[in-house]
PDB file of N, CA and C in Angstrom:
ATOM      1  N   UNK A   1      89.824 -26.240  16.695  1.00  0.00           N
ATOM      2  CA  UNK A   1      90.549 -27.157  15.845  1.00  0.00           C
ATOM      3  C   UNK A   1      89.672 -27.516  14.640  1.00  0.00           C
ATOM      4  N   UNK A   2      90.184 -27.460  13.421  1.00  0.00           N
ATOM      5  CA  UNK A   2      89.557 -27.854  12.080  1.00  0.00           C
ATOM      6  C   UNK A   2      89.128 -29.350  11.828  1.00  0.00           C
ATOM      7  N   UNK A   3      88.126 -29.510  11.499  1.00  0.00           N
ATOM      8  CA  UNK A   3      87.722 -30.999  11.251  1.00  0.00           C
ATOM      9  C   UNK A   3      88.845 -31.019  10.161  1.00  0.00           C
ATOM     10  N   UNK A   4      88.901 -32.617   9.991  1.00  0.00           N
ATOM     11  CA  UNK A   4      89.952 -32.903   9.551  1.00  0.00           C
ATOM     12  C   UNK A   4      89.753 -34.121   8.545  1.00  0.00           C
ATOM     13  N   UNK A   5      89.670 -34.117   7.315  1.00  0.00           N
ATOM     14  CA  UNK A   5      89.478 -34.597   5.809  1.00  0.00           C
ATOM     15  C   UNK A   5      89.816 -36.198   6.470  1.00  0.00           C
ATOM     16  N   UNK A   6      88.996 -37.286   5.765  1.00  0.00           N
ATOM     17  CA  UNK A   6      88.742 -37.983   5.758  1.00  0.00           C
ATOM     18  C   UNK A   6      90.692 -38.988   5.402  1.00  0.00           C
ATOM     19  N   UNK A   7      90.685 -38.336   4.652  1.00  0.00           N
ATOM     20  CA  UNK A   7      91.904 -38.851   3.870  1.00  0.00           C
ATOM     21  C   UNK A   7      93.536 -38.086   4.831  1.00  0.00           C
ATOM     22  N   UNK A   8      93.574 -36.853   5.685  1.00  0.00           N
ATOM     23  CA  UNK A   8      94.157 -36.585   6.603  1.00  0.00           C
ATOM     24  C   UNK A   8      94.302 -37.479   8.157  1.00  0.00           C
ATOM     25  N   UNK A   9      92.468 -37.885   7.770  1.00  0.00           N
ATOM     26  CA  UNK A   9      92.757 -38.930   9.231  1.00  0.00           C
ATOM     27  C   UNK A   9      93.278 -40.354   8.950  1.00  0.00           C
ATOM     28  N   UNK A  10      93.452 -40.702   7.513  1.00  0.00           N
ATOM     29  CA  UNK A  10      93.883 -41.863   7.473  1.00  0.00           C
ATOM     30  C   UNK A  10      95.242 -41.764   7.544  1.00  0.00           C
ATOM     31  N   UNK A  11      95.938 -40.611   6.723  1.00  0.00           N
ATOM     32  CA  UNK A  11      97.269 -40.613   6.871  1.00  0.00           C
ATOM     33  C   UNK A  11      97.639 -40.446   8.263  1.00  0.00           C
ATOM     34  N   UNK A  12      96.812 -39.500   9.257  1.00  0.00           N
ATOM     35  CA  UNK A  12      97.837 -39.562  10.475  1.00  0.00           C
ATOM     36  C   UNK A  12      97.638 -40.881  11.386  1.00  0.00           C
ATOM     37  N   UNK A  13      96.722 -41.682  11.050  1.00  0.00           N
ATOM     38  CA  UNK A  13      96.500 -42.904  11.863  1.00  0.00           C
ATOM     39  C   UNK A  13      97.947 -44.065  11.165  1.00  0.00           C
ATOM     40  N   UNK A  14      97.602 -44.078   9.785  1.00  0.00           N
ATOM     41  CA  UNK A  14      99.106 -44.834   9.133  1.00  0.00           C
ATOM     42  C   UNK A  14      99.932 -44.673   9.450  1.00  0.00           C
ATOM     43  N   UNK A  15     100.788 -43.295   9.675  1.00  0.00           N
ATOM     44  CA  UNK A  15     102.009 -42.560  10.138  1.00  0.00           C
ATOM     45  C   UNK A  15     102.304 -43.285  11.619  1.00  0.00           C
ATOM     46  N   UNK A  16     101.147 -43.077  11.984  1.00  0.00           N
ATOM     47  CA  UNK A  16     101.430 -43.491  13.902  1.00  0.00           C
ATOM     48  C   UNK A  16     101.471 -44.630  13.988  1.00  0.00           C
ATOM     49  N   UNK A  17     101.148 -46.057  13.275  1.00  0.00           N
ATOM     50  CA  UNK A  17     101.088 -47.295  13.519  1.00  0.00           C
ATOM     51  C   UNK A  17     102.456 -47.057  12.625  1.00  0.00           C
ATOM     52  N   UNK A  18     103.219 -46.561  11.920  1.00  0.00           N
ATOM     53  CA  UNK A  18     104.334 -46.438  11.413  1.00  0.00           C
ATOM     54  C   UNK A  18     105.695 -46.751  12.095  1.00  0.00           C
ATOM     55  N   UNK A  19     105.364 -45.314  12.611  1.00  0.00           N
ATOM     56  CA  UNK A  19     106.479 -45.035  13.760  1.00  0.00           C
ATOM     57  C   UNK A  19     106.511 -46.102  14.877  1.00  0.00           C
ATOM     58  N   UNK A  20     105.019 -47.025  15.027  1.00  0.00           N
ATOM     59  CA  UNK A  20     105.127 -47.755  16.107  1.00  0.00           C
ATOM     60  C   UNK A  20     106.182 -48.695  16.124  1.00  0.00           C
ATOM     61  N   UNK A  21     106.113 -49.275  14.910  1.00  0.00           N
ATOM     62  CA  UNK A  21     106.694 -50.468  14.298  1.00  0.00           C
ATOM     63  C   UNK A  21     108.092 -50.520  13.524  1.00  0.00           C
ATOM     64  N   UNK A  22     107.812 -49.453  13.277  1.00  0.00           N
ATOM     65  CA  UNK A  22     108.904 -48.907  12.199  1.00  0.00           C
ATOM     66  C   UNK A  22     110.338 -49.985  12.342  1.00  0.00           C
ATOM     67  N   UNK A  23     111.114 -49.842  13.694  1.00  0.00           N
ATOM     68  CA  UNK A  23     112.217 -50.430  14.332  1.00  0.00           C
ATOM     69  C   UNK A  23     113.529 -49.788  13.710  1.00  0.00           C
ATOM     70  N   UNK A  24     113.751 -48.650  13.236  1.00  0.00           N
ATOM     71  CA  UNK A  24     114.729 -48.205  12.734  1.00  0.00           C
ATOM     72  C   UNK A  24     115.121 -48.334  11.358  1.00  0.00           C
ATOM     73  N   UNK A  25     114.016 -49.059  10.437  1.00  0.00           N
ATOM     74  CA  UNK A  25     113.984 -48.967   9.167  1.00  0.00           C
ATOM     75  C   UNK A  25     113.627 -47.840   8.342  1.00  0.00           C
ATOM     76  N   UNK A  26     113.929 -47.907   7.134  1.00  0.00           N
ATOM     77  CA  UNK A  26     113.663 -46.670   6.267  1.00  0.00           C
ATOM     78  C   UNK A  26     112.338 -46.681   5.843  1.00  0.00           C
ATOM     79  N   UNK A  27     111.488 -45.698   5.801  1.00  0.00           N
ATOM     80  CA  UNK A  27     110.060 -45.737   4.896  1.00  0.00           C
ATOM     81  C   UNK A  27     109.813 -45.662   3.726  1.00  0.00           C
ATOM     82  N   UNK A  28     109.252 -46.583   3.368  1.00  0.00           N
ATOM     83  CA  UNK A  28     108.949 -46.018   1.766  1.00  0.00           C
ATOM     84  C   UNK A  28     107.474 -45.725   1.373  1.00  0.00           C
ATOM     85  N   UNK A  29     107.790 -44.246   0.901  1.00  0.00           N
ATOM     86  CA  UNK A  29     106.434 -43.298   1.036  1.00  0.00           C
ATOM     87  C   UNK A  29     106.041 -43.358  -0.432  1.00  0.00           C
ATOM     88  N   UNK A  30     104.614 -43.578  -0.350  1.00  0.00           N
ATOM     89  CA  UNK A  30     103.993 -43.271  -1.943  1.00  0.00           C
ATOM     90  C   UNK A  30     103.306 -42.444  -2.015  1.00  0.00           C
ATOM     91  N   UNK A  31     103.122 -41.699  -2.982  1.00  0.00           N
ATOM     92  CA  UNK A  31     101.986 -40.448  -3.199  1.00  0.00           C
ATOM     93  C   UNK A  31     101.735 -40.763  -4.750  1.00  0.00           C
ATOM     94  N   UNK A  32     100.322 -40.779  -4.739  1.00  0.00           N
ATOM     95  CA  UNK A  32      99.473 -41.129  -6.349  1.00  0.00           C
ATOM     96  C   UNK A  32      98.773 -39.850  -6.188  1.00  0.00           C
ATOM     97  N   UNK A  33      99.099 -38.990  -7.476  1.00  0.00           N
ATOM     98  CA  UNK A  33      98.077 -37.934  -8.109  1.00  0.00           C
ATOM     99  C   UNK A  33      97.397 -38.684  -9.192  1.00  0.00           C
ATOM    100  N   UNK A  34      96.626 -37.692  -9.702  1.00  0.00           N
ATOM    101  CA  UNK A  34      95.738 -37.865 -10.864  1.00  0.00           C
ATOM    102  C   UNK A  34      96.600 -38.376 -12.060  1.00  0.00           C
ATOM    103  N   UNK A  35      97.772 -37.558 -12.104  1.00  0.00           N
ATOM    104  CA  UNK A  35      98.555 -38.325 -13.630  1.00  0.00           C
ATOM    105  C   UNK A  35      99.679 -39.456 -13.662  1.00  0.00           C
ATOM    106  N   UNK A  36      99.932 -39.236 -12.168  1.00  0.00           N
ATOM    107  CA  UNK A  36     101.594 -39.718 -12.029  1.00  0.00           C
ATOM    108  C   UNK A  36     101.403 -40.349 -10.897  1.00  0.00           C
ATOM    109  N   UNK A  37     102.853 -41.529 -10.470  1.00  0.00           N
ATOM    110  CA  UNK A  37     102.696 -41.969  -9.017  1.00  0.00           C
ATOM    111  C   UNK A  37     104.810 -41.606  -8.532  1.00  0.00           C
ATOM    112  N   UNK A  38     104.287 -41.512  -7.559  1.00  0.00           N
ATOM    113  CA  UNK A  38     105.700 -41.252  -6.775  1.00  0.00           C
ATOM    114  C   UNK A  38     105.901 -41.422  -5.322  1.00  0.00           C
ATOM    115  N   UNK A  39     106.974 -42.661  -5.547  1.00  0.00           N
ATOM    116  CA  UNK A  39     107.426 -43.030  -4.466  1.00  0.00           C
ATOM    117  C   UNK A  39     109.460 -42.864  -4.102  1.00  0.00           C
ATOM    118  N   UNK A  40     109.350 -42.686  -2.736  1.00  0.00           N
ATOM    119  CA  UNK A  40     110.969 -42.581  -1.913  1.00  0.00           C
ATOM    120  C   UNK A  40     111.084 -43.767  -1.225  1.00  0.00           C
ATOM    121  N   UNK A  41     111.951 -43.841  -0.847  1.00  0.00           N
ATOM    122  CA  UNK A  41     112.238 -44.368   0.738  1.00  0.00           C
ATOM    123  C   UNK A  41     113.554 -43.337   1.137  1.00  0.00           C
ATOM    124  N   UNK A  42     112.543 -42.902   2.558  1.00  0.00           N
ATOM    125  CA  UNK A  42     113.164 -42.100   3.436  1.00  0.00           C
ATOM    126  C   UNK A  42     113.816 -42.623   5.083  1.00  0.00           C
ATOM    127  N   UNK A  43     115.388 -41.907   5.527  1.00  0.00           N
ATOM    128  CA  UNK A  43     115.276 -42.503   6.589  1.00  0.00           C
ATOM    129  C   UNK A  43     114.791 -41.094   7.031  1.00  0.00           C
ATOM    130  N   UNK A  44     114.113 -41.318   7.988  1.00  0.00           N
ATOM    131  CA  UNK A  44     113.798 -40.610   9.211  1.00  0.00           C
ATOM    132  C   UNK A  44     114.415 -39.990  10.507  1.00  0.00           C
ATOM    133  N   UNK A  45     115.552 -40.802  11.041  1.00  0.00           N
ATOM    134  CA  UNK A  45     116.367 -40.558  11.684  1.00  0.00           C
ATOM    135  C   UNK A  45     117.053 -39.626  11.060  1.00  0.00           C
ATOM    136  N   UNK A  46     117.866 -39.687  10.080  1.00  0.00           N
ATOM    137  CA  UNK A  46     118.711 -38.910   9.250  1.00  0.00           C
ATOM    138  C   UNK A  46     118.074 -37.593   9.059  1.00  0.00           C
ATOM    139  N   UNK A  47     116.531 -37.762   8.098  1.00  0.00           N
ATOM    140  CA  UNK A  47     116.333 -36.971   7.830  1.00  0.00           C
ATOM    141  C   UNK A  47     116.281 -36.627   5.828  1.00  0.00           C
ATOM    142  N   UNK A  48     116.266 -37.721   5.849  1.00  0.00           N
ATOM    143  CA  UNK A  48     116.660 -37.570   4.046  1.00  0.00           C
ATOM    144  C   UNK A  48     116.078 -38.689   3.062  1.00  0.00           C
ATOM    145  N   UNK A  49     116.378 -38.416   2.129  1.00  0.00           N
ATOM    146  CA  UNK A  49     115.912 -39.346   1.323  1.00  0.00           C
ATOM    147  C   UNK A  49     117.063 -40.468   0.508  1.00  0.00           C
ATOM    148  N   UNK A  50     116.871 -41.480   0.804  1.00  0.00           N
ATOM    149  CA  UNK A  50     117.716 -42.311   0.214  1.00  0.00           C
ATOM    150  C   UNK A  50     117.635 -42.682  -1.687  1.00  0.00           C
ATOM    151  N   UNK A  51     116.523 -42.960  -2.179  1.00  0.00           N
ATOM    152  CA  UNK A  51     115.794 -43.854  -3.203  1.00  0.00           C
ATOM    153  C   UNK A  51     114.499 -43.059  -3.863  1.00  0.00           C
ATOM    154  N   UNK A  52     114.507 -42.356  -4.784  1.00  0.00           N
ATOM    155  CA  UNK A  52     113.623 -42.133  -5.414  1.00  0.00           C
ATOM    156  C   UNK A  52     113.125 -42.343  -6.423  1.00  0.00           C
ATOM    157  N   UNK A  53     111.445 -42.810  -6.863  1.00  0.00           N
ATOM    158  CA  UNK A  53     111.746 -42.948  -8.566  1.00  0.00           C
ATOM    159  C   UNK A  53     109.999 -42.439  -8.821  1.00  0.00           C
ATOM    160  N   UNK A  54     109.667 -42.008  -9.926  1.00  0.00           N
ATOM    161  CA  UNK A  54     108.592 -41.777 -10.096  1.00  0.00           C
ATOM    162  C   UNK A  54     108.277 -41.814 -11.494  1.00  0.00           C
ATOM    163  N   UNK A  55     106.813 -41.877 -11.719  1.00  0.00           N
ATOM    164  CA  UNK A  55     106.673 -42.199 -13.756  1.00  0.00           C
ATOM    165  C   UNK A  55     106.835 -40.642 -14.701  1.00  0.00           C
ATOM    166  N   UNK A  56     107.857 -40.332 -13.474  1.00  0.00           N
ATOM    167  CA  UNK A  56     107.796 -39.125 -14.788  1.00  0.00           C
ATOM    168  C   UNK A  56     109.703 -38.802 -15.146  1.00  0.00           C
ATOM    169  N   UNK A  57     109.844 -40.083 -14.569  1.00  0.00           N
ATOM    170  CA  UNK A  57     111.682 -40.493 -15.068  1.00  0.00           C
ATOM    171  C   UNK A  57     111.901 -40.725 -16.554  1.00  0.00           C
ATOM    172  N   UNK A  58     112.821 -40.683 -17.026  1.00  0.00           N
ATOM    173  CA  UNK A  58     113.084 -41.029 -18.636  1.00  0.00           C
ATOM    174  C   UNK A  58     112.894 -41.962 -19.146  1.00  0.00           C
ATOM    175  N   UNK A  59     112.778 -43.323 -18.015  1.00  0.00           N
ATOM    176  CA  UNK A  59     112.644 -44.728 -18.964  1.00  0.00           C
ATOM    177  C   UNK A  59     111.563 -44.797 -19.178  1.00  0.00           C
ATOM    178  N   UNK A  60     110.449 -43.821 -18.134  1.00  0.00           N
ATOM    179  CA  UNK A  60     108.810 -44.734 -18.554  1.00  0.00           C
ATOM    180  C   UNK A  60     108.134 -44.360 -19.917  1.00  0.00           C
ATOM    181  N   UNK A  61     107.425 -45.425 -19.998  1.00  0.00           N
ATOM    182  CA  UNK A  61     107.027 -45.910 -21.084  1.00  0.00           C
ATOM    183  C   UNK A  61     105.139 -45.579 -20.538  1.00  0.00           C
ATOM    184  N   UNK A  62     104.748 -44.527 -21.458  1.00  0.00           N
ATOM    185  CA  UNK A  62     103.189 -44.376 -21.785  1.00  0.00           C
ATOM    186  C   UNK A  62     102.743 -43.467 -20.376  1.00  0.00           C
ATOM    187  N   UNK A  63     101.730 -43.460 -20.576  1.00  0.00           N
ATOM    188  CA  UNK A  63     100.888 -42.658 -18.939  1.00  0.00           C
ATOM    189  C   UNK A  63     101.401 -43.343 -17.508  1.00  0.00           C
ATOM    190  N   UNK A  64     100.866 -42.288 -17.017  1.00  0.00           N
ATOM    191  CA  UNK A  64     101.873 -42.510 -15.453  1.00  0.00           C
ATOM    192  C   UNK A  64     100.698 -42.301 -14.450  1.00  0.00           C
ATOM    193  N   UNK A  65      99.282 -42.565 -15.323  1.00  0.00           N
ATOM    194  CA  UNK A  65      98.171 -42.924 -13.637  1.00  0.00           C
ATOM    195  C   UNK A  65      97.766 -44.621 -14.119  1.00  0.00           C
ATOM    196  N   UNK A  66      98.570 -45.358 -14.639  1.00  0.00           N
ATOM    197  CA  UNK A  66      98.222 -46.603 -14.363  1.00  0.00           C
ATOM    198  C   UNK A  66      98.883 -47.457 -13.531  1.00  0.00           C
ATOM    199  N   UNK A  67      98.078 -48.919 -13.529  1.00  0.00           N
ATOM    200  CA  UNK A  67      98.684 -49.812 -12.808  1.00  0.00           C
ATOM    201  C   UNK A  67     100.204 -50.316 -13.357  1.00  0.00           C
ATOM    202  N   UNK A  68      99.939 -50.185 -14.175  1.00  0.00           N
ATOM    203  CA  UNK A  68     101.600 -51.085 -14.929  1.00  0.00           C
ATOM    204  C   UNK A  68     102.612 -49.917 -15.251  1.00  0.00           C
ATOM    205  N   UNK A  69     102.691 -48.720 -15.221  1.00  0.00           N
ATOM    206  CA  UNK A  69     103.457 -47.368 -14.946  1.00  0.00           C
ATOM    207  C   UNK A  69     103.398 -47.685 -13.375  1.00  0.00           C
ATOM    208  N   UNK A  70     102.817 -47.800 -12.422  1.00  0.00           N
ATOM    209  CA  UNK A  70     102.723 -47.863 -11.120  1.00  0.00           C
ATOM    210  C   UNK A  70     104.236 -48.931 -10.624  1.00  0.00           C
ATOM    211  N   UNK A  71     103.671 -50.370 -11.705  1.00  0.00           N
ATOM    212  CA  UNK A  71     104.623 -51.850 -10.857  1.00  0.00           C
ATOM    213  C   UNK A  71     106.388 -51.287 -11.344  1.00  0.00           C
ATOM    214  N   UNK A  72     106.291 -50.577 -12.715  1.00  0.00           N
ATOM    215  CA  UNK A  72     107.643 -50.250 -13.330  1.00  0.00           C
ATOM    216  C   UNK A  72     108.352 -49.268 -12.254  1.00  0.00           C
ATOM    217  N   UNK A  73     107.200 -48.410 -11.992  1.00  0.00           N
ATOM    218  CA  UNK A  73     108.056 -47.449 -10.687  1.00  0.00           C
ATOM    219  C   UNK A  73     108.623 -48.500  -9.005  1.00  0.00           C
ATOM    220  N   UNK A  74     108.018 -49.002  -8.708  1.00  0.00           N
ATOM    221  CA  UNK A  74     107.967 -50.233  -7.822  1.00  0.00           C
ATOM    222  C   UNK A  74     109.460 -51.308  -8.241  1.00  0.00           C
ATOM    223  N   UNK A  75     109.495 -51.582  -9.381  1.00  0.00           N
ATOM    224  CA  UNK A  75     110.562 -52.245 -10.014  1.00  0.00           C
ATOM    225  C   UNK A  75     111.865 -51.293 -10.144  1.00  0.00           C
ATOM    226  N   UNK A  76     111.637 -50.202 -10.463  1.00  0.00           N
ATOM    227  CA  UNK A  76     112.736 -49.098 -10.515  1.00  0.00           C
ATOM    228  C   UNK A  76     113.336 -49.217  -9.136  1.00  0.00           C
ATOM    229  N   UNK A  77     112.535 -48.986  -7.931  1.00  0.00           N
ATOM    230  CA  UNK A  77     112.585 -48.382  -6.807  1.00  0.00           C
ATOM    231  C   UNK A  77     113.190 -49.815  -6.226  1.00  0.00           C
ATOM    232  N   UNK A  78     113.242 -50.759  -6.587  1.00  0.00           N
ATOM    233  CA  UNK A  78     113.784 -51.703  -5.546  1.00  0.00           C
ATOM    234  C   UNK A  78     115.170 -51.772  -6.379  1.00  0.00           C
ATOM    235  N   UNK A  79     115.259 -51.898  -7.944  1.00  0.00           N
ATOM    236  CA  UNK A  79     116.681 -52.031  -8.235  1.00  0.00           C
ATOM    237  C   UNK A  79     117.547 -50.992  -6.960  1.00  0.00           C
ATOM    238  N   UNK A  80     117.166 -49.498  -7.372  1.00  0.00           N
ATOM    239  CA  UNK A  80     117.788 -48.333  -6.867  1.00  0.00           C
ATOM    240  C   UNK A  80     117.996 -48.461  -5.133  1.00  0.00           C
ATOM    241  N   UNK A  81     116.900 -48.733  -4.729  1.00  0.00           N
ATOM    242  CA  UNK A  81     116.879 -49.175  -3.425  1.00  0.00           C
ATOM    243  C   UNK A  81     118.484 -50.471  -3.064  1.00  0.00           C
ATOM    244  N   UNK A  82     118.239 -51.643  -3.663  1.00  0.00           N
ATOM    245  CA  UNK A  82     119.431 -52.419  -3.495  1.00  0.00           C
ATOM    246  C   UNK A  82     120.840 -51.857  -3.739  1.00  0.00           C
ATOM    247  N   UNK A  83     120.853 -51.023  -4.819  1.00  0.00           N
ATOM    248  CA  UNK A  83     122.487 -50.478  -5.272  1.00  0.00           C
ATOM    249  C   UNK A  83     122.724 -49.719  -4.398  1.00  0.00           C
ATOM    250  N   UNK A  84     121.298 -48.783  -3.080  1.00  0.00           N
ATOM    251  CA  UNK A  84     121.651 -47.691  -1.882  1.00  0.00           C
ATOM    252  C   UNK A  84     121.977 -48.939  -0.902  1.00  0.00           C
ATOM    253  N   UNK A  85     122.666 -50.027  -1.107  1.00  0.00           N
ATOM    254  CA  UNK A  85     122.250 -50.856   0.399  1.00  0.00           C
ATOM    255  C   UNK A  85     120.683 -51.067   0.938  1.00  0.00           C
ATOM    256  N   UNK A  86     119.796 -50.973   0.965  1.00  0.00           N
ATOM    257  CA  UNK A  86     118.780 -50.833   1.516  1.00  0.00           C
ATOM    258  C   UNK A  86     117.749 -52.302   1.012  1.00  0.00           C
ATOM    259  N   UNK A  87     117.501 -52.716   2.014  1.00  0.00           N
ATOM    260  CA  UNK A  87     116.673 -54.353   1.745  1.00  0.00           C
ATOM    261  C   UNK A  87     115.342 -54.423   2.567  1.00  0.00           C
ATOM    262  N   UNK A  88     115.137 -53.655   3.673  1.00  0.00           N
ATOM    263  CA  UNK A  88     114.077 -54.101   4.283  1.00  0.00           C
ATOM    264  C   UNK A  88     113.271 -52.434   4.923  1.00  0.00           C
ATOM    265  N   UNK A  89     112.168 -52.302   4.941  1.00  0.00           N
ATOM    266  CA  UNK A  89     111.684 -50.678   4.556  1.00  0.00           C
ATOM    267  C   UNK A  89     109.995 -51.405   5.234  1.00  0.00           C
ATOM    268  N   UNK A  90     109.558 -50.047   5.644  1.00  0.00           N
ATOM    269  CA  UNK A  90     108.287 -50.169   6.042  1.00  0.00           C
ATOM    270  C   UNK A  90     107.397 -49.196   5.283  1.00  0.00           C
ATOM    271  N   UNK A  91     106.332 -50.426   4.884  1.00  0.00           N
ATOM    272  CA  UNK A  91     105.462 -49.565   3.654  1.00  0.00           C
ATOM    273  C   UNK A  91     104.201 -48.218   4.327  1.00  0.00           C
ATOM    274  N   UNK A  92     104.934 -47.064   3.686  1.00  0.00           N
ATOM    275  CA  UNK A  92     103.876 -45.623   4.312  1.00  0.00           C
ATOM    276  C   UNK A  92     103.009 -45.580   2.804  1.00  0.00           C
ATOM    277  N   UNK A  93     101.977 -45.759   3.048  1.00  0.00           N
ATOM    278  CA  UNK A  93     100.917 -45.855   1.857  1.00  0.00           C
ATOM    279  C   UNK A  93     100.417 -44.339   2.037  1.00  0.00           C
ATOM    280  N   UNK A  94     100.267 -43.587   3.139  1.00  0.00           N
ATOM    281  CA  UNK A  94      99.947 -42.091   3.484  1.00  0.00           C
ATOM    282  C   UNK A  94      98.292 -42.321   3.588  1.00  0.00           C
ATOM    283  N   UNK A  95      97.605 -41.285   3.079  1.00  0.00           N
ATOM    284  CA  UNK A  95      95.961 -41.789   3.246  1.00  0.00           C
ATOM    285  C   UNK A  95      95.539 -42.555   2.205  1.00  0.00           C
ATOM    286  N   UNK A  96      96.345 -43.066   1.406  1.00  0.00           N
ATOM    287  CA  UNK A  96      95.693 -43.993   0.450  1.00  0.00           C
ATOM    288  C   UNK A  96      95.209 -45.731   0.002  1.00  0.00           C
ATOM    289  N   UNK A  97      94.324 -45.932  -0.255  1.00  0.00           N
ATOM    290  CA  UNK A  97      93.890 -46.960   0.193  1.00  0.00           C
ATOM    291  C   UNK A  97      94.756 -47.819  -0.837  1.00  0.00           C
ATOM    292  N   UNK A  98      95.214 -48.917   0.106  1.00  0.00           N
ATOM    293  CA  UNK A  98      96.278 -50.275  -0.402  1.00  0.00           C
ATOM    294  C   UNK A  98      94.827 -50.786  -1.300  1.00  0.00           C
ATOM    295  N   UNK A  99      95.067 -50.299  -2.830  1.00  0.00           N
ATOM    296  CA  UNK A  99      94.455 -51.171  -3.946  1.00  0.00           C
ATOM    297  C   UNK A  99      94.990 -50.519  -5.184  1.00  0.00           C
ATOM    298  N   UNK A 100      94.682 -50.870  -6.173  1.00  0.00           N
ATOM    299  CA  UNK A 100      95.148 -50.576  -7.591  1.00  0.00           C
ATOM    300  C   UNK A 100      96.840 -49.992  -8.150  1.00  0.00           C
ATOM    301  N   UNK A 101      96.575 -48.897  -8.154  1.00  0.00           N
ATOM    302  CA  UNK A 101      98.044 -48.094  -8.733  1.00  0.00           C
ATOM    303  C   UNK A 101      98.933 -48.121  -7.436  1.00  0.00           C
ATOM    304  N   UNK A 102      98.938 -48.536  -5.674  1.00  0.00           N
ATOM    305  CA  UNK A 102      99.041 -48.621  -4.935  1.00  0.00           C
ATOM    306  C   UNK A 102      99.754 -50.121  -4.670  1.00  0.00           C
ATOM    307  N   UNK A 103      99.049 -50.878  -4.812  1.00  0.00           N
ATOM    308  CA  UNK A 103      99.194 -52.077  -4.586  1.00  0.00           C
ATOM    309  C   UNK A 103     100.149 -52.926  -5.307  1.00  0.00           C
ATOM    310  N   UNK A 104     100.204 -52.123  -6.864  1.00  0.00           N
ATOM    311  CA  UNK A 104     100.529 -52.410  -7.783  1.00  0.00           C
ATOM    312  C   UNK A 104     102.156 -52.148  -7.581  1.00  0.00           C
ATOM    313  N   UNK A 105     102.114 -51.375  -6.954  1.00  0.00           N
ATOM    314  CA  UNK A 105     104.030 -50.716  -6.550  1.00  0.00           C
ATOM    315  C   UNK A 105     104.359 -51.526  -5.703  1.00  0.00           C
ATOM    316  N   UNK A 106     103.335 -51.791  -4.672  1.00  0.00           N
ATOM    317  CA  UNK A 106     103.932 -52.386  -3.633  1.00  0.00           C
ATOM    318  C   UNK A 106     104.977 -53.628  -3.889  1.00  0.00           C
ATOM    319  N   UNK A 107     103.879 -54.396  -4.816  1.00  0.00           N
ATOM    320  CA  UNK A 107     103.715 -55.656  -5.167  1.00  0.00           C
ATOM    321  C   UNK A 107     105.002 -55.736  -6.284  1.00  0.00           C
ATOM    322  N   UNK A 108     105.474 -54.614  -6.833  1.00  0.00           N
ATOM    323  CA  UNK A 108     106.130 -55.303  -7.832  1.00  0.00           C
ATOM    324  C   UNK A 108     107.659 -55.043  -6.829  1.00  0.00           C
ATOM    325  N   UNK A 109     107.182 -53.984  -5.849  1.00  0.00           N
ATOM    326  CA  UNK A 109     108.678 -53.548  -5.120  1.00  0.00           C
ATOM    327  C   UNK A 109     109.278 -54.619  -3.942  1.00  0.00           C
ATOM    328  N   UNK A 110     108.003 -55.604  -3.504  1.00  0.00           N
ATOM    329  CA  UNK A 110     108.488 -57.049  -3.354  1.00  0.00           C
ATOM    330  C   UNK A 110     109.203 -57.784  -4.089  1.00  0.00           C
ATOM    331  N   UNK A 111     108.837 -57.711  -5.129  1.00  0.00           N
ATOM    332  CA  UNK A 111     108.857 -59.047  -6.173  1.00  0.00           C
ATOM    333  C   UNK A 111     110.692 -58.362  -7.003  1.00  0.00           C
ATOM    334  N   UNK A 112     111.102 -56.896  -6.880  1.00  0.00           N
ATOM    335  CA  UNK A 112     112.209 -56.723  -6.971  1.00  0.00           C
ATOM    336  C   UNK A 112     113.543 -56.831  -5.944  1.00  0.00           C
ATOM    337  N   UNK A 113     113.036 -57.618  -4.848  1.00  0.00           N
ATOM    338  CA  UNK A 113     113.387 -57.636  -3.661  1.00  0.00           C
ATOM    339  C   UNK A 113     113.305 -56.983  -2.115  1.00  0.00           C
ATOM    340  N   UNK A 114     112.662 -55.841  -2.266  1.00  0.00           N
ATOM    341  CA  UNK A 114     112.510 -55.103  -1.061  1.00  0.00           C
ATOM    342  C   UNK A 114     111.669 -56.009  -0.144  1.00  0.00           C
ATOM    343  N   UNK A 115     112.027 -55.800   1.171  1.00  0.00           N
ATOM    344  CA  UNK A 115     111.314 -56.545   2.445  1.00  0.00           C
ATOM    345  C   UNK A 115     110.444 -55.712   3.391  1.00  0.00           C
ATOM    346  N   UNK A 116     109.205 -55.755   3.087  1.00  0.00           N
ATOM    347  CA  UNK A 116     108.411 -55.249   4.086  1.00  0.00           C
ATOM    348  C   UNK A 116     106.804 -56.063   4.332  1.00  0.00           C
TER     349      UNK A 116
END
């Protein structure tokens, strides 16, 4: 078996306290590259994706590896999220550490109403 990247063991430890808790809610998954950030919320059961938005949509405004391209995607994602029905979601951060361009989504995807 392959040792396994630092950032692989965080995601599969997140995933599993995920699923623990989860309770039949939808996930909402983020992935931050180098230029851009992109987040869903997926159900799992189903199998699909409900809600997507990422900084490389038509409204954003300037670069898409910052914090404030980050909260606008976060703000996108909860309008879109509410018009799918969807209010309460469990946050999958994947291996990435809850701070900056991260935190920044989270935080604004509260503050647009989502519950997690």
């Amino acid at each position: 078996m392959a040792k396994l990247s630092l950032f692989e063991r965080r995601r599969r430890r997140v995933r599993t306290a995920l699923k623990a808790r989860a309770g039949g809610r939808p996930r909402l998954s983020v992935h931050r590259s180098g230029r851009h950030i992109y987040a869903q919320i997926i159900d799992d059961n189903a199998g699909r994706t409900l809600v997507a938005a990422s900084s490389l949509t038509k409204g954003s405004k300037g670069p898409g590896a910052t914090v404030a391209a980050a909260a606008e995607v976060g703000k996108a994602l909860a309008e879109a999220a509410k018009a799918a029905g969807v209010t309460a979601v469990v946050f999958d951060r994947g291996g990435f550490l809850f701070h900056g361009r991260v935190k920044a989504l989270a935080d604004a995807a509260r503050e647009g109403g989502l519950e997690f």
